[in-house]
N, C-alpha and C. Protein backbone atom coordinates (compact mmCIF):
# COMPACT_ATOMS: atom_id res chain seq x y z
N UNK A 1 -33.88 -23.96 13.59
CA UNK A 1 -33.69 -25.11 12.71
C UNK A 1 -32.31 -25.08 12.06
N UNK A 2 -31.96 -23.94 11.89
CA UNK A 2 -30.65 -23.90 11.59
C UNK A 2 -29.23 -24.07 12.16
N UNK A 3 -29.97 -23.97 13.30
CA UNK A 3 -29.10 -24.57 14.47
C UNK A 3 -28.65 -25.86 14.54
N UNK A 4 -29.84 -26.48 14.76
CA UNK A 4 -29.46 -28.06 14.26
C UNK A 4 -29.51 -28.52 13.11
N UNK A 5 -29.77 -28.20 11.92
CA UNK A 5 -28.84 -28.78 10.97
C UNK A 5 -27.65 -28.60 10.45
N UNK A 6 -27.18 -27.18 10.92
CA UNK A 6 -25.43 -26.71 10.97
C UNK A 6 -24.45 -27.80 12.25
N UNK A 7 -25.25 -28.41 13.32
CA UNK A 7 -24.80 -28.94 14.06
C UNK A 7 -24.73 -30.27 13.59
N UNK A 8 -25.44 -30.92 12.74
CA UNK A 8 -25.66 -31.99 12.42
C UNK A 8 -24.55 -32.13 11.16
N UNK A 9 -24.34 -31.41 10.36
CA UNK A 9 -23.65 -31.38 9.69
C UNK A 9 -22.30 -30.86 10.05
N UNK A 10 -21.87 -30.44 11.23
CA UNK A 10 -20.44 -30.50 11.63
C UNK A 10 -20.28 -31.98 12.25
N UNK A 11 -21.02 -32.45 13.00
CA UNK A 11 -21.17 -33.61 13.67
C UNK A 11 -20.20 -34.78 12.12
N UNK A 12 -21.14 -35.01 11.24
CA UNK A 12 -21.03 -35.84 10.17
C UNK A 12 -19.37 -35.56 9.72
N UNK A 13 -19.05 -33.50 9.87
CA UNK A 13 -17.82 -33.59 8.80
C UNK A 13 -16.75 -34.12 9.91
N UNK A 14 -17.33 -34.15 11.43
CA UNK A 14 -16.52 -34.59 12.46
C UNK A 14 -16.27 -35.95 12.42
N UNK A 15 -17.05 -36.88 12.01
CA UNK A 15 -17.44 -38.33 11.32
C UNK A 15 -16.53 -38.45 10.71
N UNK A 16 -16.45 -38.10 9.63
CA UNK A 16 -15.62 -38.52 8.19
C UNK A 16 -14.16 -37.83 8.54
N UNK A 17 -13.82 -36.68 9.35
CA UNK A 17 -12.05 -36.34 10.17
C UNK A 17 -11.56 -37.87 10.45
N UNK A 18 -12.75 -38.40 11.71
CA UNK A 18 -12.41 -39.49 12.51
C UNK A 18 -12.10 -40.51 11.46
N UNK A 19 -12.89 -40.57 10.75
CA UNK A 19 -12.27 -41.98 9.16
C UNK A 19 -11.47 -41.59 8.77
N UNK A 20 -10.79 -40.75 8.34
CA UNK A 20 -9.49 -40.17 7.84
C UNK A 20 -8.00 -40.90 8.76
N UNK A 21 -8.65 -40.49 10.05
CA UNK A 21 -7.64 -40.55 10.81
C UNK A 21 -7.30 -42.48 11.00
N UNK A 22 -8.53 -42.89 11.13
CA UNK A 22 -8.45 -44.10 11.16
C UNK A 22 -7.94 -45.07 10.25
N UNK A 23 -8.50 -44.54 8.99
CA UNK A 23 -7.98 -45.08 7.78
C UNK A 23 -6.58 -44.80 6.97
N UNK A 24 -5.65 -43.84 7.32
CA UNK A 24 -4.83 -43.10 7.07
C UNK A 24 -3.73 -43.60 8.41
N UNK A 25 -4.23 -43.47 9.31
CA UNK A 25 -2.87 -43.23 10.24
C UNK A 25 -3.33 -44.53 11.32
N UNK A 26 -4.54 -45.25 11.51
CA UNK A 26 -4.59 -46.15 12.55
C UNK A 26 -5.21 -47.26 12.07
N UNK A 27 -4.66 -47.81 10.96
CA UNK A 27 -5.14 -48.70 10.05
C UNK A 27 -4.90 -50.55 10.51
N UNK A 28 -3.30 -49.89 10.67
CA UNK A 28 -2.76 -51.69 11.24
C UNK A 28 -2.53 -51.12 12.73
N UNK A 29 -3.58 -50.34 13.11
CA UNK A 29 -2.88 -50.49 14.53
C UNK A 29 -3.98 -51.19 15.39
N UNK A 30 -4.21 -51.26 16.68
CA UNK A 30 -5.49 -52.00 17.04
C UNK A 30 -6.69 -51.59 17.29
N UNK A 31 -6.60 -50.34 17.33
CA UNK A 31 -8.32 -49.49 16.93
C UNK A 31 -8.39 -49.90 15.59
N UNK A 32 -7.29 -49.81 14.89
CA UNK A 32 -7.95 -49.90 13.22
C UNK A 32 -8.40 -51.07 13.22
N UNK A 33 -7.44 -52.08 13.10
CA UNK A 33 -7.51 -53.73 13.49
C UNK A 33 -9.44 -54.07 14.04
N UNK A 34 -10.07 -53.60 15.15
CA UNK A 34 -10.51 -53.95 15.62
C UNK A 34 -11.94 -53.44 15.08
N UNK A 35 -11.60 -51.95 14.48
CA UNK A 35 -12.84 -51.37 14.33
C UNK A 35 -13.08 -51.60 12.90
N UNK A 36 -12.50 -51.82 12.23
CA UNK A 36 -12.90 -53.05 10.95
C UNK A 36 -12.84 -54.42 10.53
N UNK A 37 -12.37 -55.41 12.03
CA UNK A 37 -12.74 -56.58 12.14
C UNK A 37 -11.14 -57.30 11.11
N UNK A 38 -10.05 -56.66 11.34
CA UNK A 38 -9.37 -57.37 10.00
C UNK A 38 -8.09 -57.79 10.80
N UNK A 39 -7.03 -58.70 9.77
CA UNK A 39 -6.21 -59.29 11.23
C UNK A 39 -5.20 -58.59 10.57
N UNK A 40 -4.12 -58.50 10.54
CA UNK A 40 -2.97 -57.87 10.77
C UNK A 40 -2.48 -57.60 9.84
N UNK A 41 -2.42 -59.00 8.70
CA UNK A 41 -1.69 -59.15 7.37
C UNK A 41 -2.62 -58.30 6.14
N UNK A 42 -3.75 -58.71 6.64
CA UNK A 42 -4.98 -58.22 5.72
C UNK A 42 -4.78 -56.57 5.78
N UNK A 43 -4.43 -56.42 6.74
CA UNK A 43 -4.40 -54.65 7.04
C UNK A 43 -3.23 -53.85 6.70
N UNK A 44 -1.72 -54.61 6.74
CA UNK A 44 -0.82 -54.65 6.16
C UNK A 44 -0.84 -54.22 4.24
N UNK A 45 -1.81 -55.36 3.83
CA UNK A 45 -1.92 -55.62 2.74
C UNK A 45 -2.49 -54.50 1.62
N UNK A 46 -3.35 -53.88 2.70
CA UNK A 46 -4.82 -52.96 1.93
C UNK A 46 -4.00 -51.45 2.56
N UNK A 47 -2.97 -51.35 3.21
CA UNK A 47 -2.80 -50.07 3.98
C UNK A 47 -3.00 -48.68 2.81
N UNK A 48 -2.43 -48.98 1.42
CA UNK A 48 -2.46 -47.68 0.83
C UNK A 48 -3.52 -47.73 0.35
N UNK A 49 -4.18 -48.76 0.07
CA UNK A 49 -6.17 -48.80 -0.01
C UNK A 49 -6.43 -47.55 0.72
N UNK A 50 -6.42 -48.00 2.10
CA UNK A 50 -7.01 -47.33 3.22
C UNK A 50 -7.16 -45.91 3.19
N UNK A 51 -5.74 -45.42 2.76
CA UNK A 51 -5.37 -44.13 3.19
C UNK A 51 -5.38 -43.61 2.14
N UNK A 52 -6.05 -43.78 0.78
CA UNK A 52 -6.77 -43.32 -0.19
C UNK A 52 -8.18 -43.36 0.56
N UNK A 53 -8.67 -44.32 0.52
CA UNK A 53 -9.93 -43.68 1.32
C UNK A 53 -10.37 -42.74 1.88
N UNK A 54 -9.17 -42.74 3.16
CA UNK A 54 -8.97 -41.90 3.90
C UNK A 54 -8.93 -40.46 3.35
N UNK A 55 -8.09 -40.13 2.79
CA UNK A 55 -8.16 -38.87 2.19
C UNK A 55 -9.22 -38.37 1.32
N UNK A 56 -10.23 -39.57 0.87
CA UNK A 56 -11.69 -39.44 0.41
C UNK A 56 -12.67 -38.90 1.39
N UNK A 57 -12.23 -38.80 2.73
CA UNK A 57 -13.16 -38.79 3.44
C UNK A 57 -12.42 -37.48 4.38
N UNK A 58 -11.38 -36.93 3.76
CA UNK A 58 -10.97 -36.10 4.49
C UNK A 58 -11.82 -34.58 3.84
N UNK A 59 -11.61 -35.22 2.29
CA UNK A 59 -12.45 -34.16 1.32
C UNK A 59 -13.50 -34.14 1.41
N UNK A 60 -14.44 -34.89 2.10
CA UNK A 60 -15.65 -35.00 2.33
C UNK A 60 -16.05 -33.70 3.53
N UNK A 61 -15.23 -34.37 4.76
CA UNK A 61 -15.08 -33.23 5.82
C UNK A 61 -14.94 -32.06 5.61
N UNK A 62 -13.76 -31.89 4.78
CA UNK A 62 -13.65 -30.41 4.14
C UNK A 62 -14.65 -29.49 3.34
N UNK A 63 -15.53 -30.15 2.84
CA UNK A 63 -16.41 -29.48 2.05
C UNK A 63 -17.38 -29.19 2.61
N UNK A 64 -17.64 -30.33 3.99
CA UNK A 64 -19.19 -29.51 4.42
C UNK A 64 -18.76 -28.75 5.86
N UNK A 65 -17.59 -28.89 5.74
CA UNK A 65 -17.04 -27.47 6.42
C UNK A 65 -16.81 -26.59 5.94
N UNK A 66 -16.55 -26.25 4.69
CA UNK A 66 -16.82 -24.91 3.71
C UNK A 66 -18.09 -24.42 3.74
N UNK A 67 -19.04 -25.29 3.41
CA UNK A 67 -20.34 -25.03 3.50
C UNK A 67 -21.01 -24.44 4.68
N UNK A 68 -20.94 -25.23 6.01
CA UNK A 68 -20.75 -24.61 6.96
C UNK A 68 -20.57 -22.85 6.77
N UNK A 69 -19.17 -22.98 6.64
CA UNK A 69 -18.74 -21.57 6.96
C UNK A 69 -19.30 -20.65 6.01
N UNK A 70 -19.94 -20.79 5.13
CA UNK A 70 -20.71 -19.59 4.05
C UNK A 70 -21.79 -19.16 4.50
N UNK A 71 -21.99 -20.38 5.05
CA UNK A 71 -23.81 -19.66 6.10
C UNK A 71 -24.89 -20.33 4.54
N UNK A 72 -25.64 -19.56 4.65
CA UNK A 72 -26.67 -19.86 4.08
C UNK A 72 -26.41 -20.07 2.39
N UNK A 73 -25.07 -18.99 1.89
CA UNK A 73 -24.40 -19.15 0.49
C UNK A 73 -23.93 -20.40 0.28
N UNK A 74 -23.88 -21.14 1.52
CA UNK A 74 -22.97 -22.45 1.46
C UNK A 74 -23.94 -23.74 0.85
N UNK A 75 -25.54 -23.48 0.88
CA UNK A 75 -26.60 -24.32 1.00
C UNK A 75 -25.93 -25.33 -0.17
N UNK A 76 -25.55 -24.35 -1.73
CA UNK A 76 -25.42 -25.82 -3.13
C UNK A 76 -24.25 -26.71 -2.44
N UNK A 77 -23.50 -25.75 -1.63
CA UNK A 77 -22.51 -27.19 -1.53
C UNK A 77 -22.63 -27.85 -0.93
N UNK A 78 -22.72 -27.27 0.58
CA UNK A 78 -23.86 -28.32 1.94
C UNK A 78 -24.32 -29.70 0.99
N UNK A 79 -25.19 -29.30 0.37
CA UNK A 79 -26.24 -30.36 -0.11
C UNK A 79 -24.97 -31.40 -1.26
N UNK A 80 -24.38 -30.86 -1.81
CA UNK A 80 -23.74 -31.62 -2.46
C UNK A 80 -22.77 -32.71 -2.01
N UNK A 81 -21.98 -32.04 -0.97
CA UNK A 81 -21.18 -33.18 -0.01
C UNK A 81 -22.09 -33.91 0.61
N UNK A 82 -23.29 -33.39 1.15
CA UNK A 82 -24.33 -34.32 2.06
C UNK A 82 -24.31 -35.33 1.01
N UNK A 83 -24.66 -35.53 -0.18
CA UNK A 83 -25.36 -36.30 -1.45
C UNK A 83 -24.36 -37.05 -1.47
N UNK A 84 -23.09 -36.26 -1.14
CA UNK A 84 -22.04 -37.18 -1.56
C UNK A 84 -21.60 -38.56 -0.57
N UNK A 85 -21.84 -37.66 0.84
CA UNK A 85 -21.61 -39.15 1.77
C UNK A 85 -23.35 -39.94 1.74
N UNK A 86 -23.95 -39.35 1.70
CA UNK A 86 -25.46 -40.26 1.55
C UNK A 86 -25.12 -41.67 0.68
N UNK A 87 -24.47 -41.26 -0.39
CA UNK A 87 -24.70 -42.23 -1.67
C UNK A 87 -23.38 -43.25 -1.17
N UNK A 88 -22.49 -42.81 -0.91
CA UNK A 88 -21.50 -44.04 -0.29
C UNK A 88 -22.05 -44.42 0.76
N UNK A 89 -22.83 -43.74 1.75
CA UNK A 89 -23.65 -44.63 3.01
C UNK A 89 -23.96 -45.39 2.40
N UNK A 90 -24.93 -45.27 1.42
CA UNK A 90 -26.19 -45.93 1.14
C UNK A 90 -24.97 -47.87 0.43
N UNK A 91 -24.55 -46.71 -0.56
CA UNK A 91 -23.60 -47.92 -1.10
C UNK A 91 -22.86 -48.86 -0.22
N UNK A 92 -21.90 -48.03 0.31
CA UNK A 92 -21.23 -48.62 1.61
C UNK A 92 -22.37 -49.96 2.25
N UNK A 93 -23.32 -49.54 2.44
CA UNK A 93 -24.40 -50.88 2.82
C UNK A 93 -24.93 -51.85 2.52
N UNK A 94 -24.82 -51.52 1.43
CA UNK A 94 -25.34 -52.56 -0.04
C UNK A 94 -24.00 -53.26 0.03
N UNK A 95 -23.23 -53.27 -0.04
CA UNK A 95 -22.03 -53.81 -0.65
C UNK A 95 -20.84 -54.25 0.39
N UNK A 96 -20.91 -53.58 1.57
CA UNK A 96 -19.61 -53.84 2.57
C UNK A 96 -20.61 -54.11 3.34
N UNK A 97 -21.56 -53.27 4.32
CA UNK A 97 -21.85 -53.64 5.68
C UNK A 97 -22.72 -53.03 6.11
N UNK A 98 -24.15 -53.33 6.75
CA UNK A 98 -25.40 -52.19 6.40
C UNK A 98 -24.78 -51.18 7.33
N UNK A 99 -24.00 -51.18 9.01
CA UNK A 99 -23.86 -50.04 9.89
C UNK A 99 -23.55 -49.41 9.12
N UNK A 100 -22.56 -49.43 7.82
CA UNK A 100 -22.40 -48.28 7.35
C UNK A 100 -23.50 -46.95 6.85
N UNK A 101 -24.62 -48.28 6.16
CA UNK A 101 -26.01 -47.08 5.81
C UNK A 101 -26.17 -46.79 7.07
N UNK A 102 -26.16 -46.87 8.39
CA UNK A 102 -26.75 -46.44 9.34
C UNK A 102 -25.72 -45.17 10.31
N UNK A 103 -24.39 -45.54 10.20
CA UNK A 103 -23.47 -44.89 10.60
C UNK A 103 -22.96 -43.36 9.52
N UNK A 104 -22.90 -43.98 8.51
CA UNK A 104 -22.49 -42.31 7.18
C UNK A 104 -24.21 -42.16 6.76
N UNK A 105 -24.64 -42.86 5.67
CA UNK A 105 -25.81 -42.46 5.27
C UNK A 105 -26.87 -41.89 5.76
N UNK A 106 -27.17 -42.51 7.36
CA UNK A 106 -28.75 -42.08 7.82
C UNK A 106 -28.79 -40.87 8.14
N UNK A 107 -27.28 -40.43 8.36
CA UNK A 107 -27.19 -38.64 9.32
C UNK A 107 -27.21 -37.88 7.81
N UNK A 108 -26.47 -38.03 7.13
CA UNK A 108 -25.83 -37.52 5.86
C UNK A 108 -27.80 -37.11 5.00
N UNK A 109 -28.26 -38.11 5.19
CA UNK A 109 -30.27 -38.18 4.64
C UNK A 109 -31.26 -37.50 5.49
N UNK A 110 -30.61 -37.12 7.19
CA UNK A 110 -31.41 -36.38 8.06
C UNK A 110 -30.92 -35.06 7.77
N UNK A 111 -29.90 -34.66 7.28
CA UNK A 111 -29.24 -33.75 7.42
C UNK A 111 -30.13 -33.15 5.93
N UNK A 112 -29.44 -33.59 4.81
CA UNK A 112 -30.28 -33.44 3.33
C UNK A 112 -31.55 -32.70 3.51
N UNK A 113 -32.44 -33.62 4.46
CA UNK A 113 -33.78 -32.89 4.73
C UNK A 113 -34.18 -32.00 5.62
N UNK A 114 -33.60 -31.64 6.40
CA UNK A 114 -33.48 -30.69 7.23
C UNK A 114 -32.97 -29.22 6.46
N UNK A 115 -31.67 -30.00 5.63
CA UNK A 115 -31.41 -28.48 5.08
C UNK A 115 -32.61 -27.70 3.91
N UNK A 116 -33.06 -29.21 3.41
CA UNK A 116 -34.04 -29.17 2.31
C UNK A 116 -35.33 -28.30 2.62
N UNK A 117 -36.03 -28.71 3.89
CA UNK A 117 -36.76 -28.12 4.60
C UNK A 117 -36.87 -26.41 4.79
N UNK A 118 -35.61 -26.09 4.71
CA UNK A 118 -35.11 -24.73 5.73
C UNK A 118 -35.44 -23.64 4.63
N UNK A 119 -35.08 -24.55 3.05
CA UNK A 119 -35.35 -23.57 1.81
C UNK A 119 -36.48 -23.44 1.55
N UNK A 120 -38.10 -24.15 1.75
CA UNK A 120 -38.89 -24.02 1.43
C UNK A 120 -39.77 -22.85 2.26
């Protein structure tokens, strides 16, 4: 079980690298363009938006790759970055676009319980 929820949770901090990169460095380009639906000027406009984000989500990655690497010492933080992209999934859906609850949140809430599971 620990198998796959250490996998599941590199998977996710592999998730939130890929937003970094997107949001940070391929914003006005046409993956960015395309994979957030925005036209050129709009993307122009929001670029240092973005790449604040971006670096929101770089710290995200980073932490449940710390966690990761502690092994089982890592569990308070694991759970804490999980909590942390859960709640912008969740938000992110409410407010921008549901894939997002389904794309950050739903793994970020399988993951939560899985690790949750492992302690009992």
């Amino acid at each position: 079980m620990a198998y796959l929820t250490h996998s599941l949770i590199i998977l996710i901090a592999l998730l939130h690298l890929y937003f970094l990169i997107l949001e940070m460095f391929l914003w006005e380009k046409p993956i960015g363009l395309r994979t957030f639906g925005m036209k050129p000027e709009f993307a122009h406009t929001t670029k240092t938006l973005a790449a604040n984000q971006g670096l929101y989500n770089g710290f995200l990655s980073a932490g449940l790759i710390w966690g990761v690497c502690l092994g089982n010492n890592g569990t308070p933080i694991k759970l804490f970055f999980l909590a942390c992209v859960a709640l912008a999934g969740i938000y992110g859906g409410i407010t921008v676009n549901r894939r997002i609850l389904f794309i950050q949140g739903m793994p970020a809430i399988v993951a939560i319980l899985l690790l949750s599971t492992s302690l009992m």
